[in-house]
N, C-alpha and C. Protein backbone atom coordinates (compact mmCIF):
# COMPACT_ATOMS: atom_id res chain seq x y z
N UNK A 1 64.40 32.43 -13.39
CA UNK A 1 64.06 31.10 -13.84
C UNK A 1 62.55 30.97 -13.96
N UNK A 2 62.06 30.25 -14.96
CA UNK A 2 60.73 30.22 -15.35
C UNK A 2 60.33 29.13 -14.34
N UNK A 3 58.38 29.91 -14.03
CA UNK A 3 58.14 28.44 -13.28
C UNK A 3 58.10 27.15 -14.36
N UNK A 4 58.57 25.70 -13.78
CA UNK A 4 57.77 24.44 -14.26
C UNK A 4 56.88 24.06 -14.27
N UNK A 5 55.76 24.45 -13.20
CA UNK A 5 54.42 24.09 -13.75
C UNK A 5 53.48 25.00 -14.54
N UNK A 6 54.26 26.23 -15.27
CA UNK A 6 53.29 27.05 -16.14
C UNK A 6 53.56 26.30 -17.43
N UNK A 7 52.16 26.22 -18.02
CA UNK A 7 52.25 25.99 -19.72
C UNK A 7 51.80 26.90 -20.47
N UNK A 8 52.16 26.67 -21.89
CA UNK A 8 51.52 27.41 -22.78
C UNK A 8 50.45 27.49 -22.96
N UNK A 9 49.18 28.26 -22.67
CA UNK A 9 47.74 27.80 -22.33
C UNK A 9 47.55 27.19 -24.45
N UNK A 10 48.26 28.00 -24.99
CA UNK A 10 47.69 27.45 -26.40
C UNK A 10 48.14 25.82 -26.70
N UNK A 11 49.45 25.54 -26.30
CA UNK A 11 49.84 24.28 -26.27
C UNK A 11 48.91 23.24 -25.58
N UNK A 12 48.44 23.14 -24.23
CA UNK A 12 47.46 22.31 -23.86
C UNK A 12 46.23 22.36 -24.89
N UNK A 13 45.75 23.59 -25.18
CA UNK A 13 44.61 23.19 -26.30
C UNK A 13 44.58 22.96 -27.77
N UNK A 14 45.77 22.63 -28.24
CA UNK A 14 46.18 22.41 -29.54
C UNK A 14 46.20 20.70 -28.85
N UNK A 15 47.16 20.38 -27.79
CA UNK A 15 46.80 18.77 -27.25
C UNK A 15 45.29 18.44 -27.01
N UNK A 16 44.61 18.92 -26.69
CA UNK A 16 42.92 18.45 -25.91
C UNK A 16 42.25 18.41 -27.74
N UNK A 17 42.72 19.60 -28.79
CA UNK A 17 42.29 19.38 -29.89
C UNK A 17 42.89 17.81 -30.52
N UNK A 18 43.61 17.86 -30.57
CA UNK A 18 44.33 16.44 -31.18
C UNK A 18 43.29 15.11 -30.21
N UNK A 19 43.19 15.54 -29.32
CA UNK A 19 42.57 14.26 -27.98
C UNK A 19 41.13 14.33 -29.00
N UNK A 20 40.72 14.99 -29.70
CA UNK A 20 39.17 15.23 -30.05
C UNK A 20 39.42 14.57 -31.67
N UNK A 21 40.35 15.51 -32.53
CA UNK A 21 40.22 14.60 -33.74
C UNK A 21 40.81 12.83 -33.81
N UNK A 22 41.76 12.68 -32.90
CA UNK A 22 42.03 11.21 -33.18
C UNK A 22 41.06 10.47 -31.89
N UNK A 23 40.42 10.71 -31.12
CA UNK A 23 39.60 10.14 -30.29
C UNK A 23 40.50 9.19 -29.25
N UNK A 24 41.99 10.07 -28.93
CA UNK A 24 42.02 9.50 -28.17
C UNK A 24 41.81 9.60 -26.47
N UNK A 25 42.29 9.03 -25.61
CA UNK A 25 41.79 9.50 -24.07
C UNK A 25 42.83 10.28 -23.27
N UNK A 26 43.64 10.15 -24.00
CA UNK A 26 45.49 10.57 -23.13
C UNK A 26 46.41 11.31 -24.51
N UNK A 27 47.20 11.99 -23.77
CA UNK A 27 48.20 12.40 -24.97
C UNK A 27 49.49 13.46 -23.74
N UNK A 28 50.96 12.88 -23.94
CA UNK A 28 51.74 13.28 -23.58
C UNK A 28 52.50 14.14 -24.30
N UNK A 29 53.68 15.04 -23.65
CA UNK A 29 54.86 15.28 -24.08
C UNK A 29 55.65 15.45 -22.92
N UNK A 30 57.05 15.45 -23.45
CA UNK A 30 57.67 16.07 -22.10
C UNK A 30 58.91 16.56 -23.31
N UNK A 31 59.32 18.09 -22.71
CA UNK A 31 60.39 18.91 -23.02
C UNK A 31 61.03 19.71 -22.40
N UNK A 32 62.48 18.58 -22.27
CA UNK A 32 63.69 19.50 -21.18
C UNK A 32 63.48 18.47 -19.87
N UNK A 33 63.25 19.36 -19.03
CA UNK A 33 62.61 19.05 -17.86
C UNK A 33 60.96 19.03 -17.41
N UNK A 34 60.18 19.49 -18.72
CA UNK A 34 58.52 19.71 -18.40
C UNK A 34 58.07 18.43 -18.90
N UNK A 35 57.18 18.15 -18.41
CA UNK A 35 56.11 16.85 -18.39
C UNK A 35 54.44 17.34 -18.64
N UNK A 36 53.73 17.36 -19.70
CA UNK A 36 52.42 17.74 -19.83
C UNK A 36 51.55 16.39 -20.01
N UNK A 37 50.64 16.25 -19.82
CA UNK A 37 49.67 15.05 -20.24
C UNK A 37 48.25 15.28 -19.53
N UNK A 38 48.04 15.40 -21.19
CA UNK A 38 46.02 16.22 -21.27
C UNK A 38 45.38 14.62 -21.58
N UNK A 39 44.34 14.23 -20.69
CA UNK A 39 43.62 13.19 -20.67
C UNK A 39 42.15 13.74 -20.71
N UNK A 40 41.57 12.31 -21.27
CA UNK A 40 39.61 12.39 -20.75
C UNK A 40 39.15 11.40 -20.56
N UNK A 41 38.25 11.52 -19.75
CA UNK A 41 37.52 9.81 -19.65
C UNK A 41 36.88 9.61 -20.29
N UNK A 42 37.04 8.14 -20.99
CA UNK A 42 36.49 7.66 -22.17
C UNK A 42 35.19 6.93 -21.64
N UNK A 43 35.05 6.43 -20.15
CA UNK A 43 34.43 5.43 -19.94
C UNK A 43 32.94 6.76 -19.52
N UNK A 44 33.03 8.06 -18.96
CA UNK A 44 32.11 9.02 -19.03
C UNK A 44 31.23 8.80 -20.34
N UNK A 45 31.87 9.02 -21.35
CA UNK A 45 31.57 9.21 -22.78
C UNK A 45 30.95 7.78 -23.19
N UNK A 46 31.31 6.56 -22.91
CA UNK A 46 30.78 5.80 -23.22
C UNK A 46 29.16 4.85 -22.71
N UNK A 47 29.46 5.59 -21.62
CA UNK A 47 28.11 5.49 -20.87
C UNK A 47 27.09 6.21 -20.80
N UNK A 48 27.26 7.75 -21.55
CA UNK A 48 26.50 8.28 -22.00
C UNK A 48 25.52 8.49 -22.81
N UNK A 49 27.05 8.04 -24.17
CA UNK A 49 26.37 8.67 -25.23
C UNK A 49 26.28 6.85 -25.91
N UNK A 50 25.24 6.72 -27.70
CA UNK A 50 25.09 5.52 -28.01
C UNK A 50 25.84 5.68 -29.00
N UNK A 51 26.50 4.41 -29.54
CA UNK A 51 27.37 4.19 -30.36
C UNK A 51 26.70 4.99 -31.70
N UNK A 52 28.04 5.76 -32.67
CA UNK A 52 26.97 6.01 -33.93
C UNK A 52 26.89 4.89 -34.88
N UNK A 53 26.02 4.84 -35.21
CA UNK A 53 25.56 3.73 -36.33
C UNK A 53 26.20 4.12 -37.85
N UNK A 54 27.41 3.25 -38.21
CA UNK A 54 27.61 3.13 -39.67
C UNK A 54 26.59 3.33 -40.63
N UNK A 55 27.06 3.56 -42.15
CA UNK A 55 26.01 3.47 -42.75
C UNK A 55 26.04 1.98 -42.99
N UNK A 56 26.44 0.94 -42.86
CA UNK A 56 26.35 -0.61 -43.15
C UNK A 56 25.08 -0.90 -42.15
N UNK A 57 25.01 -0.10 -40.98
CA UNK A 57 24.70 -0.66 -40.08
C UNK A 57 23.07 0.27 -39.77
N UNK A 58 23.10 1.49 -40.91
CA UNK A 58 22.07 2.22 -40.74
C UNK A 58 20.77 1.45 -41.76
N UNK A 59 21.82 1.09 -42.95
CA UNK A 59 21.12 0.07 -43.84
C UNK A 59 20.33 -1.08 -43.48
N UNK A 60 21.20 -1.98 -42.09
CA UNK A 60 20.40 -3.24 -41.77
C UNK A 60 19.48 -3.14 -40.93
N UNK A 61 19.53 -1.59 -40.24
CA UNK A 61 18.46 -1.58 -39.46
C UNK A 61 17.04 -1.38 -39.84
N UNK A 62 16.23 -2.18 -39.43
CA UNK A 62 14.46 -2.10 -40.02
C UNK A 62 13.85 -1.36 -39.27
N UNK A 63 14.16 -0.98 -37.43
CA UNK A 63 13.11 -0.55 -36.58
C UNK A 63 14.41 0.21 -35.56
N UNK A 64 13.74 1.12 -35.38
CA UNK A 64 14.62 1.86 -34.06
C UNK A 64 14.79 0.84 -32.95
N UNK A 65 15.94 1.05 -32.38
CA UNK A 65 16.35 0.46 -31.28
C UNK A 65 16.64 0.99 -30.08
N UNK A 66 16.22 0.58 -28.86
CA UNK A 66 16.74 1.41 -27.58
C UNK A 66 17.52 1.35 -27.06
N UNK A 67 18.56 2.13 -26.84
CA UNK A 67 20.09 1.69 -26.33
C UNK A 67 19.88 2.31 -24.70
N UNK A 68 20.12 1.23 -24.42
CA UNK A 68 19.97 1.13 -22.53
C UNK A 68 21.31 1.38 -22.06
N UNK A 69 21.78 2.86 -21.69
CA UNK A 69 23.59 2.97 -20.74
C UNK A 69 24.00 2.02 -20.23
N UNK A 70 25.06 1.28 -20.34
CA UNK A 70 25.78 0.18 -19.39
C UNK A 70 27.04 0.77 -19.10
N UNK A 71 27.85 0.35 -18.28
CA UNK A 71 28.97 0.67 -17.44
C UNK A 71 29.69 -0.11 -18.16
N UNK A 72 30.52 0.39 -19.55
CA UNK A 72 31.03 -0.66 -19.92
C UNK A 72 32.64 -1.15 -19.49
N UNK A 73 32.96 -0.27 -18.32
CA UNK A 73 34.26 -0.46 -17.34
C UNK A 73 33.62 -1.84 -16.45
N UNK A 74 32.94 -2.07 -16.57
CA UNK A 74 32.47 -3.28 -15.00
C UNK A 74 31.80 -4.64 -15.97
N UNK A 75 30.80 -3.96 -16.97
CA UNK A 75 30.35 -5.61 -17.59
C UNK A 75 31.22 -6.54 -18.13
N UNK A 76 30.51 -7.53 -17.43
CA UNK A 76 30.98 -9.00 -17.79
C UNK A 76 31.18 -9.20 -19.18
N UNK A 77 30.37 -9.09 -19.79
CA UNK A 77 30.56 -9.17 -21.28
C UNK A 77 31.27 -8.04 -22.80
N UNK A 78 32.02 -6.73 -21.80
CA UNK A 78 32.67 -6.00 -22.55
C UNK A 78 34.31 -6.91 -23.25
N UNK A 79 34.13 -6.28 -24.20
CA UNK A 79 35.19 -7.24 -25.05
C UNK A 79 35.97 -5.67 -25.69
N UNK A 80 37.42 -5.80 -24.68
CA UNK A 80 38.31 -4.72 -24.64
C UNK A 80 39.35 -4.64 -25.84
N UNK A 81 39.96 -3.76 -26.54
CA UNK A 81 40.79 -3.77 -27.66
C UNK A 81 41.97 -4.27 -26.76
N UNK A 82 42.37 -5.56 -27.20
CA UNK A 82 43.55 -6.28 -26.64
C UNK A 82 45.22 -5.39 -27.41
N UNK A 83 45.20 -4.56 -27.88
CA UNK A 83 46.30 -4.05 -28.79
C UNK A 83 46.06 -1.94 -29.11
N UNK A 84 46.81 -1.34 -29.65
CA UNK A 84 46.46 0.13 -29.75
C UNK A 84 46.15 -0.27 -31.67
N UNK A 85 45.65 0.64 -32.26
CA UNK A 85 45.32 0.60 -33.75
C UNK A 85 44.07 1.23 -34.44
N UNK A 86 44.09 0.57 -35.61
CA UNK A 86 42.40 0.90 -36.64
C UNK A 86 41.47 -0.62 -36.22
N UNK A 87 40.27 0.19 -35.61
CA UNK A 87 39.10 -0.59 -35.66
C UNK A 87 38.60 -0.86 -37.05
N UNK A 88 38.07 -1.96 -37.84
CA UNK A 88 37.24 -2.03 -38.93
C UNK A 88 36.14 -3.27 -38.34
N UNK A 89 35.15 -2.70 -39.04
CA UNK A 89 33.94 -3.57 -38.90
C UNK A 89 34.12 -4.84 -39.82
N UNK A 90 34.63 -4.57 -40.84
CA UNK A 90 34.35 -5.90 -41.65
C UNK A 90 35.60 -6.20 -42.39
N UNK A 91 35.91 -7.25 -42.76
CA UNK A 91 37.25 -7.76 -43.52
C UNK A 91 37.74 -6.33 -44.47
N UNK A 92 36.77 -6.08 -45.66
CA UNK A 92 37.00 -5.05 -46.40
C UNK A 92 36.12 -3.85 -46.13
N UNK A 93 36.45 -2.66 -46.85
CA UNK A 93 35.57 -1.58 -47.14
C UNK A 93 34.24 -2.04 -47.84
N UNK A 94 33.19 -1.65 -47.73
CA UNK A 94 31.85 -2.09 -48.12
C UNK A 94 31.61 -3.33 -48.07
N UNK A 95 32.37 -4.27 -47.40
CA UNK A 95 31.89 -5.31 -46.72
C UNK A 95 30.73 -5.30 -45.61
N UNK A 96 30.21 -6.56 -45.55
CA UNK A 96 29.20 -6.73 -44.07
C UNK A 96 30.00 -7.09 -43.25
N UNK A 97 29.86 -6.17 -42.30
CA UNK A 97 30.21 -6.16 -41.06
C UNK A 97 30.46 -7.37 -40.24
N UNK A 98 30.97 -7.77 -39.55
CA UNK A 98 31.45 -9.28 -38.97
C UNK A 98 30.40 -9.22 -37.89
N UNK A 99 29.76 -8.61 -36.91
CA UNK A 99 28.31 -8.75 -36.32
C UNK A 99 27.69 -7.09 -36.44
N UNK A 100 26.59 -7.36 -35.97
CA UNK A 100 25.65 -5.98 -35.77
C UNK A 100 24.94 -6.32 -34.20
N UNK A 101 24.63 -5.21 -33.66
CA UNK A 101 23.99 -5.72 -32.90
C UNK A 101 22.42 -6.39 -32.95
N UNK A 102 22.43 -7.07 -31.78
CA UNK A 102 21.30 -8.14 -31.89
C UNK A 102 22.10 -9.56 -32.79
N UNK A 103 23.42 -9.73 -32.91
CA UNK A 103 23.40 -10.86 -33.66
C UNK A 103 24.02 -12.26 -32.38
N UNK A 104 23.66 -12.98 -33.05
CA UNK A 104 24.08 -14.16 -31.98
C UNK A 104 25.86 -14.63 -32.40
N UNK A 105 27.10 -14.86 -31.23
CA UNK A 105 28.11 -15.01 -31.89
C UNK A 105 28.39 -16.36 -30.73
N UNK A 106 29.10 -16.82 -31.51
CA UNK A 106 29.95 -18.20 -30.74
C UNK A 106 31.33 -18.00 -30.40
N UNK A 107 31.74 -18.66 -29.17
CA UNK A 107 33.15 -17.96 -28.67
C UNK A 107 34.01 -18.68 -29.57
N UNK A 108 35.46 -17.94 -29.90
CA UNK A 108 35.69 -18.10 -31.62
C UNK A 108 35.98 -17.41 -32.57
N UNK A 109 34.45 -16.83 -32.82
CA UNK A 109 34.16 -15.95 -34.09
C UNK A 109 34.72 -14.57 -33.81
N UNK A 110 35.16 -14.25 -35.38
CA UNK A 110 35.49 -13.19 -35.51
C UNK A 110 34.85 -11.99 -35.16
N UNK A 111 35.01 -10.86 -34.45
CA UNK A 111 33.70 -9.86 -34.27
C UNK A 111 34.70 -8.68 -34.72
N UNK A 112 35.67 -8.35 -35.18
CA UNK A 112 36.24 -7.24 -35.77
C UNK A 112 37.48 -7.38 -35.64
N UNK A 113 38.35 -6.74 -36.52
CA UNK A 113 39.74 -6.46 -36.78
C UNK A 113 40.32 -4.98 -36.44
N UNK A 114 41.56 -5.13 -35.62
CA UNK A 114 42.39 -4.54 -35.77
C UNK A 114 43.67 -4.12 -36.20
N UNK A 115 44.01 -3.03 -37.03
CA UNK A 115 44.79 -2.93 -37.73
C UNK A 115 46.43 -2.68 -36.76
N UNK A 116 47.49 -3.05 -36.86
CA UNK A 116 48.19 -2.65 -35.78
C UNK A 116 49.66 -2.65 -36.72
N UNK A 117 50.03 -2.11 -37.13
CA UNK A 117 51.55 -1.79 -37.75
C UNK A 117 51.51 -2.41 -39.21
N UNK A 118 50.58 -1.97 -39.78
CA UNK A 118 50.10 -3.00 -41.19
C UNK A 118 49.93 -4.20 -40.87
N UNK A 119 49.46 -4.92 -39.39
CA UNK A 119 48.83 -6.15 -39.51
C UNK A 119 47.25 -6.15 -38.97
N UNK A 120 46.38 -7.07 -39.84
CA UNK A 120 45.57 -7.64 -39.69
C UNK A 120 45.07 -8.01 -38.51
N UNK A 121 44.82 -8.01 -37.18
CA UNK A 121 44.28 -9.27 -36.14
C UNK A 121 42.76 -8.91 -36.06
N UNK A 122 42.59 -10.16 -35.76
CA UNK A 122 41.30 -10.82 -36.05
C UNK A 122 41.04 -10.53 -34.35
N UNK A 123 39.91 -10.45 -34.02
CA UNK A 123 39.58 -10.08 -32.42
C UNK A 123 38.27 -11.08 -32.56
N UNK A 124 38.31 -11.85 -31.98
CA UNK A 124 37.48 -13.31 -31.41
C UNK A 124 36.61 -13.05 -30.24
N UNK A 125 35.40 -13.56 -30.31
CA UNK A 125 34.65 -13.72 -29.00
C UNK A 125 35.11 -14.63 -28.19
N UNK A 126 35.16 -14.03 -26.86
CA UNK A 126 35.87 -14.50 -25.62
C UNK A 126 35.14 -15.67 -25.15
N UNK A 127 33.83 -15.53 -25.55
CA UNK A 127 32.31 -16.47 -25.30
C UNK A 127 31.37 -16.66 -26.02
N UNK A 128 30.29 -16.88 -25.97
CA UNK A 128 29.29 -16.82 -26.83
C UNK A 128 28.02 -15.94 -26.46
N UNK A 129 27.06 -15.70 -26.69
CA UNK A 129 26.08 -14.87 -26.67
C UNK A 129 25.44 -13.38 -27.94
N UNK A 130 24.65 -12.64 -27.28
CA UNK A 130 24.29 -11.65 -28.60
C UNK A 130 24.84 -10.49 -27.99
N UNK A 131 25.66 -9.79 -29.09
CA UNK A 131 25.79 -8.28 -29.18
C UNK A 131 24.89 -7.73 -28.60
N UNK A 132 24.91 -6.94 -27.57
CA UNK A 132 23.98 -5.56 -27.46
C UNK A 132 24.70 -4.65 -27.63
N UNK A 133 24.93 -4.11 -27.81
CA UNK A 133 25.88 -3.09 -28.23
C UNK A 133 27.43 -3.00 -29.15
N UNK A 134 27.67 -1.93 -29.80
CA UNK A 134 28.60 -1.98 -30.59
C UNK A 134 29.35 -0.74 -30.19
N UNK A 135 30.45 -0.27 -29.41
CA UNK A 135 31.01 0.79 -28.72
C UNK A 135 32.16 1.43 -29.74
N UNK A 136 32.15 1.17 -31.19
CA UNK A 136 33.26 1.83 -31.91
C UNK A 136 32.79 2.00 -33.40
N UNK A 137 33.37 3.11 -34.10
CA UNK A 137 33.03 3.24 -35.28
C UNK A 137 34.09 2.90 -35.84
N UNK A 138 33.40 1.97 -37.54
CA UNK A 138 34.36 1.57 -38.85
C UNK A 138 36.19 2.51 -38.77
N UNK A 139 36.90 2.07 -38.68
CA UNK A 139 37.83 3.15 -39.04
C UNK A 139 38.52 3.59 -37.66
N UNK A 140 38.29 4.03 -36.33
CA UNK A 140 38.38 4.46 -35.60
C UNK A 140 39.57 4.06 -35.17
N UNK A 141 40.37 5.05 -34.57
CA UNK A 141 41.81 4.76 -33.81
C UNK A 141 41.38 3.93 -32.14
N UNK A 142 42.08 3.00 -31.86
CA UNK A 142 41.23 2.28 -30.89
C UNK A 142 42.85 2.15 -30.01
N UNK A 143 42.59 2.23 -28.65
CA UNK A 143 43.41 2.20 -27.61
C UNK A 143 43.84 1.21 -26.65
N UNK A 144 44.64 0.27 -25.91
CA UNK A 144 44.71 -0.68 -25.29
C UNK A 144 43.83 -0.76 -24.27
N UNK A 145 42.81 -1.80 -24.09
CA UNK A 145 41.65 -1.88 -22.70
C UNK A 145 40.46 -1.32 -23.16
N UNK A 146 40.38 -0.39 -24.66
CA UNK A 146 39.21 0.27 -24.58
C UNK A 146 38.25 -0.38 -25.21
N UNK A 147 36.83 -0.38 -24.31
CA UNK A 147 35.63 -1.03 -24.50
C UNK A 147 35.49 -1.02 -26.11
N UNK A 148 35.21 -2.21 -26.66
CA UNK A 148 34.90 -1.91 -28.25
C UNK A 148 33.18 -2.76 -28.28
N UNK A 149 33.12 -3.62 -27.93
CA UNK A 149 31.83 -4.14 -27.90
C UNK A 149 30.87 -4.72 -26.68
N UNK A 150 29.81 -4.80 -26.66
CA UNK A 150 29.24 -5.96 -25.32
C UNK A 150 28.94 -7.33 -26.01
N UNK A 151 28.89 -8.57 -25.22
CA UNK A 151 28.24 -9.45 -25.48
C UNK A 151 27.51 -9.92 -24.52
N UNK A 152 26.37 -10.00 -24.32
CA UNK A 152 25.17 -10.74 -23.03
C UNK A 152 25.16 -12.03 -23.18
């Protein structure tokens, strides 16, 4: 009888590859009786590294900006993807973006959409204040809880 906890070493890295092109943090299977599930921490990665800048967003910028690491698992003002789906910055393709950072928003306003089974939702500020940060790119597969923006 084969052991259960050996895997296919190529199978886990064909999963950790998939974890890299769709960006996500987790990915299961289970077959028969085996159970695999290759994870990463997203919140490492997000405190590291700075959001990449769209080209919408490479355009509005006039002056370099300094992106200061925040813990975006603990701030008050992280505004989490309430649903799994497609992040978009703006209503349409080559649209302006619904904020950038540095913009001032009122609790309310729209600050990005997610796409979730061919629907639309609109993702609202919880409060009011300015963007410092923008934690997701145009397009991006986005996960339940995961940090998408700050507001101060």
């Amino acid at each position: 009888m084969a052991n259960p906890l050996s895997f296919d070493e190529k199978i886990v890295r064909k999963l950790a590859e998939i974890l890299n092109e769709t960006g996500l943090s987790e990915i299961e299977i289970e077959q028969e009786n085996s159970r695999l599930r290759v994870a990463r921490n997203l919140t490492a990665v997000a405190t590291v590294e700075a959001p990449t800048v769209t080209s919408t967003q490479a355009m509005a910028a006039s002056a370099p900006q300094e992106v200061v690491p925040v813990d975006v698992a603990r701030h008050p003002g992280t505004v989490k993807a309430p649903m799994v789906g497609t992040v978009y910055a703006a209503s349409t393709p080559g649209a302006e973006p619904f904020v950038k950072v540095g913009a001032k928003v009122t609790q309310g306003q729209t600050l990005l959409i997610i796409e979730a089974m061919k629907v639309m939702n609109q993702i609202r500020a919880p409060q009011e204040g300015t963007v410092s940060q923008i934690l997701f790119n145009d397009g991006d597969p986005v996960e339940f809880d995961q940090p998408l923006l700050i507001i101060e």
